[in-house]
N, C-alpha and C. Protein backbone atom coordinates (compact mmCIF):
# COMPACT_ATOMS: atom_id res chain seq x y z
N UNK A 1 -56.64 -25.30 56.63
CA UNK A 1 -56.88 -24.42 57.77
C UNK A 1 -55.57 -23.76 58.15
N UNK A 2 -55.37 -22.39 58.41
CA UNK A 2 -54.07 -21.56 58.46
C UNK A 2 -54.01 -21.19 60.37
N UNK A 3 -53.10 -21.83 60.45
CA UNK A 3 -53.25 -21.27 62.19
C UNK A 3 -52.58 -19.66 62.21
N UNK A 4 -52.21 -19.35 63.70
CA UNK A 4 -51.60 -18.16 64.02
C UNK A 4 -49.75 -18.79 63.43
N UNK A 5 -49.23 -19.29 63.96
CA UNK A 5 -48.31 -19.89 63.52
C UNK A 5 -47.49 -20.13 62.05
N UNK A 6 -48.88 -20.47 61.10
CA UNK A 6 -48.35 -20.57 59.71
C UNK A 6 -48.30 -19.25 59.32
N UNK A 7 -49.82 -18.29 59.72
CA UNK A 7 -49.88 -16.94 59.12
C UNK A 7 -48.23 -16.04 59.14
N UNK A 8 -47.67 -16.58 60.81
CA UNK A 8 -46.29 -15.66 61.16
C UNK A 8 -45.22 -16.24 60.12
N UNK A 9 -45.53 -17.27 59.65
CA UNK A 9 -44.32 -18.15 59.18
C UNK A 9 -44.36 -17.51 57.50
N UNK A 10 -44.91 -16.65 57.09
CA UNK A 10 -45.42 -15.55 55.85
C UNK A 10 -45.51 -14.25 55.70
N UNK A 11 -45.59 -13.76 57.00
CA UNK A 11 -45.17 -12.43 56.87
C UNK A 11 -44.14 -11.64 56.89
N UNK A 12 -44.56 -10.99 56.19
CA UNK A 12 -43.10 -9.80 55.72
C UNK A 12 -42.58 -9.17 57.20
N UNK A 13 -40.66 -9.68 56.82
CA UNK A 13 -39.85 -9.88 58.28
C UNK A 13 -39.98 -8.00 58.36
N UNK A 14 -40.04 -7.79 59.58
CA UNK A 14 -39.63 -6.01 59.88
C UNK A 14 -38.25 -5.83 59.59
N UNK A 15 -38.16 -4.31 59.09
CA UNK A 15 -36.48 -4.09 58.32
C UNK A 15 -36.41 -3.79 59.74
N UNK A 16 -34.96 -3.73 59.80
CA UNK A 16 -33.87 -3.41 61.22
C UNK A 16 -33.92 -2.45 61.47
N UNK A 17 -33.58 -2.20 62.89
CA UNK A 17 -34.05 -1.03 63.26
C UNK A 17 -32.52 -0.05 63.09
N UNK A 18 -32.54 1.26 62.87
CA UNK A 18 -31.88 1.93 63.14
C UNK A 18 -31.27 3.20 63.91
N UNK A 19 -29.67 3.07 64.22
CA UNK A 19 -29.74 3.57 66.03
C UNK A 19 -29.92 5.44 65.37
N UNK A 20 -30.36 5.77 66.09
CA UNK A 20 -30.75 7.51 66.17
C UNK A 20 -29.43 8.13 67.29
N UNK A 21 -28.94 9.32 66.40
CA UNK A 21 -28.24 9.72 67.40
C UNK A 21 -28.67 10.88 68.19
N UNK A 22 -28.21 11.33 69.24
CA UNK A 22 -28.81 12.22 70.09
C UNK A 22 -28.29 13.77 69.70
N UNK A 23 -29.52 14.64 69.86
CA UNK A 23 -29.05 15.81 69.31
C UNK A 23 -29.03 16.69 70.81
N UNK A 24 -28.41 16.03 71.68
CA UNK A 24 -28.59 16.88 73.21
C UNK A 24 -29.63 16.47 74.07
N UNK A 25 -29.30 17.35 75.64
CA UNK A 25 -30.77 16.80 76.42
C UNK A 25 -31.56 15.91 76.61
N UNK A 26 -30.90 14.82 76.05
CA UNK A 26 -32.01 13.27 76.29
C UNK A 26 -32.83 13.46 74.83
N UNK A 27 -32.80 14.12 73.78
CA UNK A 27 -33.42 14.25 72.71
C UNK A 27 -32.81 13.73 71.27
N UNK A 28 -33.72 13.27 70.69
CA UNK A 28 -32.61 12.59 69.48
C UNK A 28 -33.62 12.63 68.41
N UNK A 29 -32.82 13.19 66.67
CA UNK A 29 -32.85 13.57 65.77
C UNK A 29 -33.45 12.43 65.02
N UNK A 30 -34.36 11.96 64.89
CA UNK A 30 -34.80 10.91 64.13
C UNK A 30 -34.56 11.24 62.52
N UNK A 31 -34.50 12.39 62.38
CA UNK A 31 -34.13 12.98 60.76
C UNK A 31 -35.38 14.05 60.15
N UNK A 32 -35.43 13.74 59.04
CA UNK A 32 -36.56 14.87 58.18
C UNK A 32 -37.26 14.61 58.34
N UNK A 33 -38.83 14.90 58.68
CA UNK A 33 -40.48 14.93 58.68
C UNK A 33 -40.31 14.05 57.41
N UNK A 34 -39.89 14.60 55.69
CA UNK A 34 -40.44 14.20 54.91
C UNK A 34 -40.24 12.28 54.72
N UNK A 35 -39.04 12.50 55.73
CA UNK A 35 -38.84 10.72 55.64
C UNK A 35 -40.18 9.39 55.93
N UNK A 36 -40.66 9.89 56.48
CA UNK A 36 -41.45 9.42 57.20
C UNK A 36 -42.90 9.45 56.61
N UNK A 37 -43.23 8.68 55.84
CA UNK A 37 -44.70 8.64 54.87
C UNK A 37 -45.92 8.51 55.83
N UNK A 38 -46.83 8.85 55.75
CA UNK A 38 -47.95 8.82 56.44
C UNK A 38 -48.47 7.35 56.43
N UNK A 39 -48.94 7.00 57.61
CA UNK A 39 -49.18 5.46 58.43
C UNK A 39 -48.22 4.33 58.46
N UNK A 40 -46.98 5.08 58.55
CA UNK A 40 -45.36 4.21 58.30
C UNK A 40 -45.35 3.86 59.96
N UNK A 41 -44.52 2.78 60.20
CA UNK A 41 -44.01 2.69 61.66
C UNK A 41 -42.89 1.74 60.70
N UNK A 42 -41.76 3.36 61.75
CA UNK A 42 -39.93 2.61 61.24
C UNK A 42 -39.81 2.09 62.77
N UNK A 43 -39.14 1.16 63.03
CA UNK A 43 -37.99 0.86 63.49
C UNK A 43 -36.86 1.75 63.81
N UNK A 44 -36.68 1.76 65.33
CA UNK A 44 -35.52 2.92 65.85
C UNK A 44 -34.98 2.06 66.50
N UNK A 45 -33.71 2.19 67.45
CA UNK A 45 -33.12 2.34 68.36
C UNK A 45 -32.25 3.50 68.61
N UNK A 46 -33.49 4.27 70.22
CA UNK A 46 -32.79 5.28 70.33
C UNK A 46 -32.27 5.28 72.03
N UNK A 47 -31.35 5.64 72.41
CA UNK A 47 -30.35 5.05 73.17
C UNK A 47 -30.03 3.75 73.58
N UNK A 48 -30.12 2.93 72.55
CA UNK A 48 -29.92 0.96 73.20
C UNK A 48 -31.20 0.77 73.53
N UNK A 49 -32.84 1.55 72.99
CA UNK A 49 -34.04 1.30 73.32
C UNK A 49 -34.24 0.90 71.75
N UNK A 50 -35.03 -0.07 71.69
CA UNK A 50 -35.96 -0.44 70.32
C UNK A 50 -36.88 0.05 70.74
N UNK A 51 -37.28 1.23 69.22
CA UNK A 51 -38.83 1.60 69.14
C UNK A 51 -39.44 1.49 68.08
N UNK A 52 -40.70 2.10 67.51
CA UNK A 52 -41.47 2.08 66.71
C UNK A 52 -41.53 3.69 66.47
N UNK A 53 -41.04 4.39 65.48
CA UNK A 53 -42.13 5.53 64.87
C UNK A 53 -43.23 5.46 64.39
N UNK A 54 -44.04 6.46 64.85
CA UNK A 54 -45.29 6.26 63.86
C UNK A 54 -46.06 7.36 63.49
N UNK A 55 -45.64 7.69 62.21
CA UNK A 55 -46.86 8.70 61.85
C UNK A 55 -48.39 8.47 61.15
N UNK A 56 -49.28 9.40 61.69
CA UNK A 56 -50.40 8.82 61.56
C UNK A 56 -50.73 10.43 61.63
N UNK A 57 -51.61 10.49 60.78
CA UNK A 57 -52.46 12.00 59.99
C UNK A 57 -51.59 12.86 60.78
N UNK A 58 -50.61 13.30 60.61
CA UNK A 58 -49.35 13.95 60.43
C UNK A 58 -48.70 14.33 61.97
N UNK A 59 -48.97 13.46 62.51
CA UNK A 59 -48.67 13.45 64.18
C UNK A 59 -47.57 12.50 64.72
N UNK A 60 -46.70 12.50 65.00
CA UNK A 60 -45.61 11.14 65.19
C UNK A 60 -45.85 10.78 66.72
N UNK A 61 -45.71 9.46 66.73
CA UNK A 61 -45.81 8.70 67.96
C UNK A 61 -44.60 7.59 68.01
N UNK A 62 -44.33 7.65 69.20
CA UNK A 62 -42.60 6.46 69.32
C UNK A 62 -43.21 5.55 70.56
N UNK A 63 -43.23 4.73 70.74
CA UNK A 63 -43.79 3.50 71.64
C UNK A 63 -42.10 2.42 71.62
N UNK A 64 -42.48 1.58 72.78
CA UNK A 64 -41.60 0.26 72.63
C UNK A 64 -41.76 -0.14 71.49
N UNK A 65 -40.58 -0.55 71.03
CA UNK A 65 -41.57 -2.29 69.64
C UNK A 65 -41.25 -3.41 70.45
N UNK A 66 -42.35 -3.32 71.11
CA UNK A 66 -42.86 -4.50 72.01
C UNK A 66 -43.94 -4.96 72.42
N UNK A 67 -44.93 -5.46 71.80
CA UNK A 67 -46.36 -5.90 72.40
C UNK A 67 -46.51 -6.06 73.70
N UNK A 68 -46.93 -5.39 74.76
CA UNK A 68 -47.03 -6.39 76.05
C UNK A 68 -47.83 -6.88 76.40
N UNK A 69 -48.53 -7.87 75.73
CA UNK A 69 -49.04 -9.19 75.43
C UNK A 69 -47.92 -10.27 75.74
N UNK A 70 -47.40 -10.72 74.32
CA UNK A 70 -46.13 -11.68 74.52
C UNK A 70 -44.98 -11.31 74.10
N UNK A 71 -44.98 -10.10 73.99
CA UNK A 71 -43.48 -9.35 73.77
C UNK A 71 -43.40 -9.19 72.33
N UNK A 72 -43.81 -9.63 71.19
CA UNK A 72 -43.95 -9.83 69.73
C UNK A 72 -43.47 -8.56 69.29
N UNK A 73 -42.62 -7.93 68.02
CA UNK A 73 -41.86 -6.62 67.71
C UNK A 73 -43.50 -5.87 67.40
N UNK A 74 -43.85 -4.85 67.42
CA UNK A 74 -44.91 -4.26 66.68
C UNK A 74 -44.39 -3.51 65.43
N UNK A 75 -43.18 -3.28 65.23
CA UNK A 75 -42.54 -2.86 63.91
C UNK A 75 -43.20 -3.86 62.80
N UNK A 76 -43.84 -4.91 62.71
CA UNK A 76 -44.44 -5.49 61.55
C UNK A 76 -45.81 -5.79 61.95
N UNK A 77 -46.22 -4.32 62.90
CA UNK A 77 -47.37 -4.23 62.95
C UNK A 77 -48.57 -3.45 62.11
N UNK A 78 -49.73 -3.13 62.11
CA UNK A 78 -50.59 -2.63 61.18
C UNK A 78 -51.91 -1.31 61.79
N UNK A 79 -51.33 -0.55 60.87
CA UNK A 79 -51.47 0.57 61.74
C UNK A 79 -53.17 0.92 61.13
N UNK A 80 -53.83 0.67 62.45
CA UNK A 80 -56.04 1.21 62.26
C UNK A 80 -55.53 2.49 62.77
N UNK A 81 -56.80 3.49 62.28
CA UNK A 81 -56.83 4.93 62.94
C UNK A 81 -56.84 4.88 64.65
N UNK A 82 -55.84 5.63 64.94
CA UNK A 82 -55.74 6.34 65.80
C UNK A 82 -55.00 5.08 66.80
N UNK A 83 -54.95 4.35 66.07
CA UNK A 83 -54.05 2.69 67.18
C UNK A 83 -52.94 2.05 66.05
N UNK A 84 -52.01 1.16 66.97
CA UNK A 84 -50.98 0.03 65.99
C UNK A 84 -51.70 -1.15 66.82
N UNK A 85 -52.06 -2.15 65.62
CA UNK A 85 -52.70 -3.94 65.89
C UNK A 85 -50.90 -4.39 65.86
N UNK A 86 -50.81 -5.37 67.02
CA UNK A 86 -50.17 -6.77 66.96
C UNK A 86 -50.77 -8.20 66.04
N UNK A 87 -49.74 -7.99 64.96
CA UNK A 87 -49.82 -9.04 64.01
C UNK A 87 -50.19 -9.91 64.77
N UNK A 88 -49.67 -10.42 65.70
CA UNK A 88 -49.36 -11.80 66.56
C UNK A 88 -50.53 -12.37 67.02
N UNK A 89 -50.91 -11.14 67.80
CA UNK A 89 -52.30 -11.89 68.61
C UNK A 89 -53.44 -10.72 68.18
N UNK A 90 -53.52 -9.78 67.67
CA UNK A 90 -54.34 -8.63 67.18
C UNK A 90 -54.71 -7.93 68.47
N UNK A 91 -53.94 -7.90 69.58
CA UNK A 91 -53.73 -6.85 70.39
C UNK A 91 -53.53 -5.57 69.78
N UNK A 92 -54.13 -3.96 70.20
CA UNK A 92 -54.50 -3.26 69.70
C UNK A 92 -53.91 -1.79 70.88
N UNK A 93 -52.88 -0.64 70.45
CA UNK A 93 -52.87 0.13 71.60
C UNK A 93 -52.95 1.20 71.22
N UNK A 94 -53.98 2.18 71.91
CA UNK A 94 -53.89 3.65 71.44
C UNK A 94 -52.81 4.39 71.26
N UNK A 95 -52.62 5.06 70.30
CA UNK A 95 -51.37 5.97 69.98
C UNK A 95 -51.25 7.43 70.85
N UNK A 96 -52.63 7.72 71.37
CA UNK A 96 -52.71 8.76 72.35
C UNK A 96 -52.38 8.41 73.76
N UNK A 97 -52.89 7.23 73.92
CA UNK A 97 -53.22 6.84 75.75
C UNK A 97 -52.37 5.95 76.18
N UNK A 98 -52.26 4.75 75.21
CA UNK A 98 -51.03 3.76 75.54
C UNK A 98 -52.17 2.53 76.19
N UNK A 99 -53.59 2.82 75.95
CA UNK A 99 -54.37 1.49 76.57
C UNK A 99 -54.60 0.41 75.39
N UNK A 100 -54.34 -0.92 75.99
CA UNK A 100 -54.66 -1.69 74.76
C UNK A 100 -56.29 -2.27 74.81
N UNK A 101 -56.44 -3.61 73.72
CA UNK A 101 -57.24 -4.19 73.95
C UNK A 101 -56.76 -5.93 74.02
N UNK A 102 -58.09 -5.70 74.18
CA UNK A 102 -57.46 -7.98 74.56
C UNK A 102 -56.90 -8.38 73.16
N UNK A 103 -55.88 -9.25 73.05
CA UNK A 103 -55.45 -10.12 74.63
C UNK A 103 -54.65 -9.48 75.82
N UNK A 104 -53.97 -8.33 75.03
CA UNK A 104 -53.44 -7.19 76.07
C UNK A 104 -54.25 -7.20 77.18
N UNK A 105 -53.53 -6.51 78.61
CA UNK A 105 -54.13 -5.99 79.44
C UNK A 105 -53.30 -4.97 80.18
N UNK A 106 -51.71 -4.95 79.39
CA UNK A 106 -51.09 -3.87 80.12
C UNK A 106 -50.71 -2.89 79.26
N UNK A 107 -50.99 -1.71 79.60
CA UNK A 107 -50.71 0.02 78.75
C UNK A 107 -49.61 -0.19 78.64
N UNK A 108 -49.37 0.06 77.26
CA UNK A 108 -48.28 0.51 76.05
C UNK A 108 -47.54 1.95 77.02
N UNK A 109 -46.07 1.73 77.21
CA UNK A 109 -45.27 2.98 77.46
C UNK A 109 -45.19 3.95 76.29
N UNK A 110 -45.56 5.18 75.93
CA UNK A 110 -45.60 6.32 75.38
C UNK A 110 -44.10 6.97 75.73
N UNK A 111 -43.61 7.19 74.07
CA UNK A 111 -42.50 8.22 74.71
C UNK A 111 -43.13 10.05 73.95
N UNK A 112 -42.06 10.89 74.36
CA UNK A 112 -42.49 11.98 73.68
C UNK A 112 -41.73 12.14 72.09
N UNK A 113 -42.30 12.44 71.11
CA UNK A 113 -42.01 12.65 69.67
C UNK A 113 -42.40 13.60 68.98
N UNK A 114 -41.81 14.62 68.58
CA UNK A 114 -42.42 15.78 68.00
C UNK A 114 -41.54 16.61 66.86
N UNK A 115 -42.32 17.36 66.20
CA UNK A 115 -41.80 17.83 64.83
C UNK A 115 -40.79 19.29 65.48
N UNK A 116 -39.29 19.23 65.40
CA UNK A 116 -38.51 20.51 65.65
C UNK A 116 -37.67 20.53 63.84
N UNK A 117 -38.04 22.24 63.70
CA UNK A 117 -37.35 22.76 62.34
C UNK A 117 -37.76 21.58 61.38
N UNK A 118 -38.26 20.96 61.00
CA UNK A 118 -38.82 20.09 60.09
C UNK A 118 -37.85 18.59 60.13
N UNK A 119 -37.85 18.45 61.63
CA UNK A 119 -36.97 17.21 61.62
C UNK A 119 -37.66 16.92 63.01
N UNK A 120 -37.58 15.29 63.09
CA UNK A 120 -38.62 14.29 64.20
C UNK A 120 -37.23 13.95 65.12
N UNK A 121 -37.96 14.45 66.56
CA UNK A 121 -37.22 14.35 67.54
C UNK A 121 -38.20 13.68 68.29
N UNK A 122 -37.40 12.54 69.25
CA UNK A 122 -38.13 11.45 70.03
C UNK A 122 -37.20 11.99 71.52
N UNK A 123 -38.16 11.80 72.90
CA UNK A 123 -37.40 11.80 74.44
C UNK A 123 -37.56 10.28 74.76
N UNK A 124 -37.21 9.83 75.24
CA UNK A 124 -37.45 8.52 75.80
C UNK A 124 -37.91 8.83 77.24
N UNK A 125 -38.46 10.22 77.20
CA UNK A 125 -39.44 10.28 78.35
C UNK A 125 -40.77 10.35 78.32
N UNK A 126 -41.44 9.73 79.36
CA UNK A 126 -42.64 9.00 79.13
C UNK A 126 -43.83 10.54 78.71
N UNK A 127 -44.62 10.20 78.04
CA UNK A 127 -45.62 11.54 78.20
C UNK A 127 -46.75 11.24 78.14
């Protein structure tokens, strides 16, 4: 019988996150569109914030990597249409709205992320 516990004690660790530098205005250069493969979530830190990128049918989304459930990274999380699941507890949060599902009960912070000159720029302001 495999608990929650053994399953974590097997999964593939999330690569490190890496810091983004700012290209002005509270805005920062995450790099090329093409970096970024479709249903990927990298790992950022963009100003001393850990996040999650995520592209999904060619739309990027940046969230905490933080479940707020029990705090668990969602960077070695698994990305269903139109949401990222928490490995941990299979907490579930829209990539549009920021609402989860159980065991969650508190909305995912949304930052803004969007495609400029063919390069992904994240605000760490809420949208």
């Amino acid at each position: 019988m495999t608990t929650d516990a053994n399953a974590d004690m097997f999964a593939a660790p999330a690569p490190e996150p890496v810091e983004v530098p700012e290209a002005g205005e509270g805005v920062f250069d995450c790099g090329p569109v093409e970096a970024y493969e479709e249903d990927s979530i990298t790992p950022l830190v963009v100003a001393g914030t850990e996040i999650v990128l995520i592209r999904q049918e060619g739309e990027f989304y940046a969230l905490p990597d933080q479940c707020t459930h029990q705090r668990y990274p969602l960077s070695d999380g698994e990305m269903l249409p139109g949401k990222i699941r928490c490995v941990h507890h299979g907490a579930t949060f829209d990539l549009r709205t920021g609402r989860p599902t159980l065991p969650a009960v508190k909305k995912i912070q949304l930052f803004t992320a969007f495609e400029r000159d063919g390069r992904v720029m994240v605000s760490l302001q809420e949208r």
